[in-house]
C-alpha atoms as a PDB file:
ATOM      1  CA  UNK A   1     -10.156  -3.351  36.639  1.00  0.00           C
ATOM      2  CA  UNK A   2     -13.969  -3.774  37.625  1.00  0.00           C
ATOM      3  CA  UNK A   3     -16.353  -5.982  35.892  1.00  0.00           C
ATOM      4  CA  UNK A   4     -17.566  -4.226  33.206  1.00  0.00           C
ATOM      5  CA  UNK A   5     -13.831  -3.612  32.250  1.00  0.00           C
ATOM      6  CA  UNK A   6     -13.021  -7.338  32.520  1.00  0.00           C
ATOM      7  CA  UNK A   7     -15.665  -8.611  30.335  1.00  0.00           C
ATOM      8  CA  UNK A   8     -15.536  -5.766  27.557  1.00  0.00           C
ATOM      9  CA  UNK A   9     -11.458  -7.236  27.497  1.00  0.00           C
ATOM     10  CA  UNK A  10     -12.648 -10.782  27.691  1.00  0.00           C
ATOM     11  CA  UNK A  11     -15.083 -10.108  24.457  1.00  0.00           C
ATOM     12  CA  UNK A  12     -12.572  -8.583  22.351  1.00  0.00           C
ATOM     13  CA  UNK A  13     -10.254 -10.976  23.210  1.00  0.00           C
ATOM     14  CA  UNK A  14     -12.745 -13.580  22.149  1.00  0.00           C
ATOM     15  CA  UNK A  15     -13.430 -11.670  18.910  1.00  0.00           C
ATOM     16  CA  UNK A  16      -9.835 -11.172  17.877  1.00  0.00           C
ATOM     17  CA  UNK A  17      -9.592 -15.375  18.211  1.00  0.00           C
ATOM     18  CA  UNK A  18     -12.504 -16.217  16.664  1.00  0.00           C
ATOM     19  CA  UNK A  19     -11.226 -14.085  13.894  1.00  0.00           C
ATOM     20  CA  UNK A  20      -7.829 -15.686  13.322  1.00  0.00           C
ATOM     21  CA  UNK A  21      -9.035 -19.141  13.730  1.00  0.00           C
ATOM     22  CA  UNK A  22     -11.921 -18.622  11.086  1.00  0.00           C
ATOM     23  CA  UNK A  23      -9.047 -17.347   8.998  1.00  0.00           C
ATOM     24  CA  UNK A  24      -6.862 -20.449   9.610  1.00  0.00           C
ATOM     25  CA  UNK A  25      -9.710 -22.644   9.288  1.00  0.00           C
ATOM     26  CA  UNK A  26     -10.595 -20.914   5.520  1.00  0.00           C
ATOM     27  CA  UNK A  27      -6.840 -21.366   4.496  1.00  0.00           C
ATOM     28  CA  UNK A  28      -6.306 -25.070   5.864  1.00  0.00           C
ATOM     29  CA  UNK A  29      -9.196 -26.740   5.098  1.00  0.00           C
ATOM     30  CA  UNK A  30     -10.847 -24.208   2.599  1.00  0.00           C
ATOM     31  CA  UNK A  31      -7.393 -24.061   0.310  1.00  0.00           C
ATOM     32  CA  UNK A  32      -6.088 -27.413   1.565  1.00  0.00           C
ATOM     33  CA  UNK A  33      -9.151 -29.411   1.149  1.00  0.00           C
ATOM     34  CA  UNK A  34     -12.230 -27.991  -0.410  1.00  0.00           C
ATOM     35  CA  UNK A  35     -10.398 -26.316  -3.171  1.00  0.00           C
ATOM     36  CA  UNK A  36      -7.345 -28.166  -3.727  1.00  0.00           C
ATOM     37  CA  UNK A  37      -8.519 -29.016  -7.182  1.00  0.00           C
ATOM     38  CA  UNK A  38      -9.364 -25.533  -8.970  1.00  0.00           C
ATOM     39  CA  UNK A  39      -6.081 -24.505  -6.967  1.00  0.00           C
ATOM     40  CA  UNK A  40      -3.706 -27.219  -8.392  1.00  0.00           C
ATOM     41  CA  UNK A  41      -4.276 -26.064 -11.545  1.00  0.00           C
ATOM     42  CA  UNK A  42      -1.891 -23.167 -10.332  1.00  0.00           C
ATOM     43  CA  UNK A  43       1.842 -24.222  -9.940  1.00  0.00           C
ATOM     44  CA  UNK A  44       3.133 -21.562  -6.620  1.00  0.00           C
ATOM     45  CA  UNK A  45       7.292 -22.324  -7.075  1.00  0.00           C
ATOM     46  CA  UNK A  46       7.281 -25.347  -9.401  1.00  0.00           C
ATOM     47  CA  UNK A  47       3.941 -26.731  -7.186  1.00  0.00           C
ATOM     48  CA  UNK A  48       0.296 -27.645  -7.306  1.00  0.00           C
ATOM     49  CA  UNK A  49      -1.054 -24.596  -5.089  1.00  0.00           C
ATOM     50  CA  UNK A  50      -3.458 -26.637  -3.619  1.00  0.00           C
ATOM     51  CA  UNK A  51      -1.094 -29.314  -2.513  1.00  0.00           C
ATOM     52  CA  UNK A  52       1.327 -25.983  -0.881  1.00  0.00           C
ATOM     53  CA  UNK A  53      -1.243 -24.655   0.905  1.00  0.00           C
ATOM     54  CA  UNK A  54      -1.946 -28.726   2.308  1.00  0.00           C
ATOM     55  CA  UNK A  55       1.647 -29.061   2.794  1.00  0.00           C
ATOM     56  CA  UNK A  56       3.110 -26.013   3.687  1.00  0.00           C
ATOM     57  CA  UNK A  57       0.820 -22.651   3.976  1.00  0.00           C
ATOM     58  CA  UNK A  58      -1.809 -23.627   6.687  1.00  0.00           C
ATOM     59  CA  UNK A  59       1.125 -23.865   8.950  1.00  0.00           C
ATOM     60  CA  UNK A  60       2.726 -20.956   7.638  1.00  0.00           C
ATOM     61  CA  UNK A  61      -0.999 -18.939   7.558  1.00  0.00           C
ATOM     62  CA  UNK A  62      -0.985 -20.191  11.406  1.00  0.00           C
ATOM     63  CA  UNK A  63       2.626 -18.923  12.712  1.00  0.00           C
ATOM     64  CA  UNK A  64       1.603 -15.196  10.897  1.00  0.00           C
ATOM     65  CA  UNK A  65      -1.563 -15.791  12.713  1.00  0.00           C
ATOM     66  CA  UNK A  66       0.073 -16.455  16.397  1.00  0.00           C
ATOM     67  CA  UNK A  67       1.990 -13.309  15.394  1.00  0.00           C
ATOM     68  CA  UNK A  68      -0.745 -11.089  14.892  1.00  0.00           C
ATOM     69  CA  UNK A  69      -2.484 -12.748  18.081  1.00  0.00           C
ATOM     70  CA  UNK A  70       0.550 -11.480  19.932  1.00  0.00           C
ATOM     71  CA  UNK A  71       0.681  -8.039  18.239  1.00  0.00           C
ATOM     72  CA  UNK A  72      -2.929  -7.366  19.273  1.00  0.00           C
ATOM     73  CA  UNK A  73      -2.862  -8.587  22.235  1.00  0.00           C
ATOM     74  CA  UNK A  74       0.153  -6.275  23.670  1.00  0.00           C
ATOM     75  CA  UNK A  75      -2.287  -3.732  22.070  1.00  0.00           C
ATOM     76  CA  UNK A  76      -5.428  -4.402  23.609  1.00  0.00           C
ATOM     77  CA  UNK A  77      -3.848  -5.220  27.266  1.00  0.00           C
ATOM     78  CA  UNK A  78      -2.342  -1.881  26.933  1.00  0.00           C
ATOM     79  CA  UNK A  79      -5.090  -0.488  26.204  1.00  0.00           C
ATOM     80  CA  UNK A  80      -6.769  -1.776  29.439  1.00  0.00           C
ATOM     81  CA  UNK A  81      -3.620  -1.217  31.614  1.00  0.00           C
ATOM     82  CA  UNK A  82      -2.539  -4.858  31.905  1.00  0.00           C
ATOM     83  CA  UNK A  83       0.860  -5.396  32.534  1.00  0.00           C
ATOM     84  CA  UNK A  84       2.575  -9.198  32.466  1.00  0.00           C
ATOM     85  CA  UNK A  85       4.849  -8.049  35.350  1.00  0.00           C
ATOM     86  CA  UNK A  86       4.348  -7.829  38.950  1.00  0.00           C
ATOM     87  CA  UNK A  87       6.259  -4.769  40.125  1.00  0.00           C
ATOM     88  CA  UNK A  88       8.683  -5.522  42.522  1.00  0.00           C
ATOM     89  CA  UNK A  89       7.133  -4.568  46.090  1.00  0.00           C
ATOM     90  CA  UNK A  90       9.918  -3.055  48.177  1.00  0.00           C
ATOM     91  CA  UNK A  91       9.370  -2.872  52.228  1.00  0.00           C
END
């Protein structure tokens, strides 16, 4: 892979975590935080939404997010021929 390859793989690669963490960011301290009042008026499975999304759906919001990471990653370092496995080198 030259240069111009590494850093076009290095920017998307930036891009696709900037993404997810703004996302994460929004839901934990957007839902958990800044809007935990208007949300509590909303009961999510007998509970204050606002207090879920404190307690429970930032983390939740963060494993999905770790998933999709991986998903697009495998994509993206296929896309650029990147393979996590040395092939074996036989003499």
């Amino acid at each position: 892979m030259d240069m111009q390859q590494r850093q076009a793989y290095w920017r998307r690669n930036l891009r696709l975590m900037a993404v997810l963490l703004t996302i994460w960011a929004l839901v934990s301290f957007g839902a958990g935080i800044l809007f935990v009042e208007p949300l509590n008026n909303v009961n999510f499975m007998g509970v204050p939404l606002g207090f879920w999304f404190a307690q429970q759906g930032s983390i939740l919001t963060f494993l999905i997010l770790i998933a999709v990471y991986v998903w697009r990653m495998d994509k993206l370092d296929a896309e650029f021929g990147i393979t996590e496995y040395e092939e074996e080198v036989h003499h």
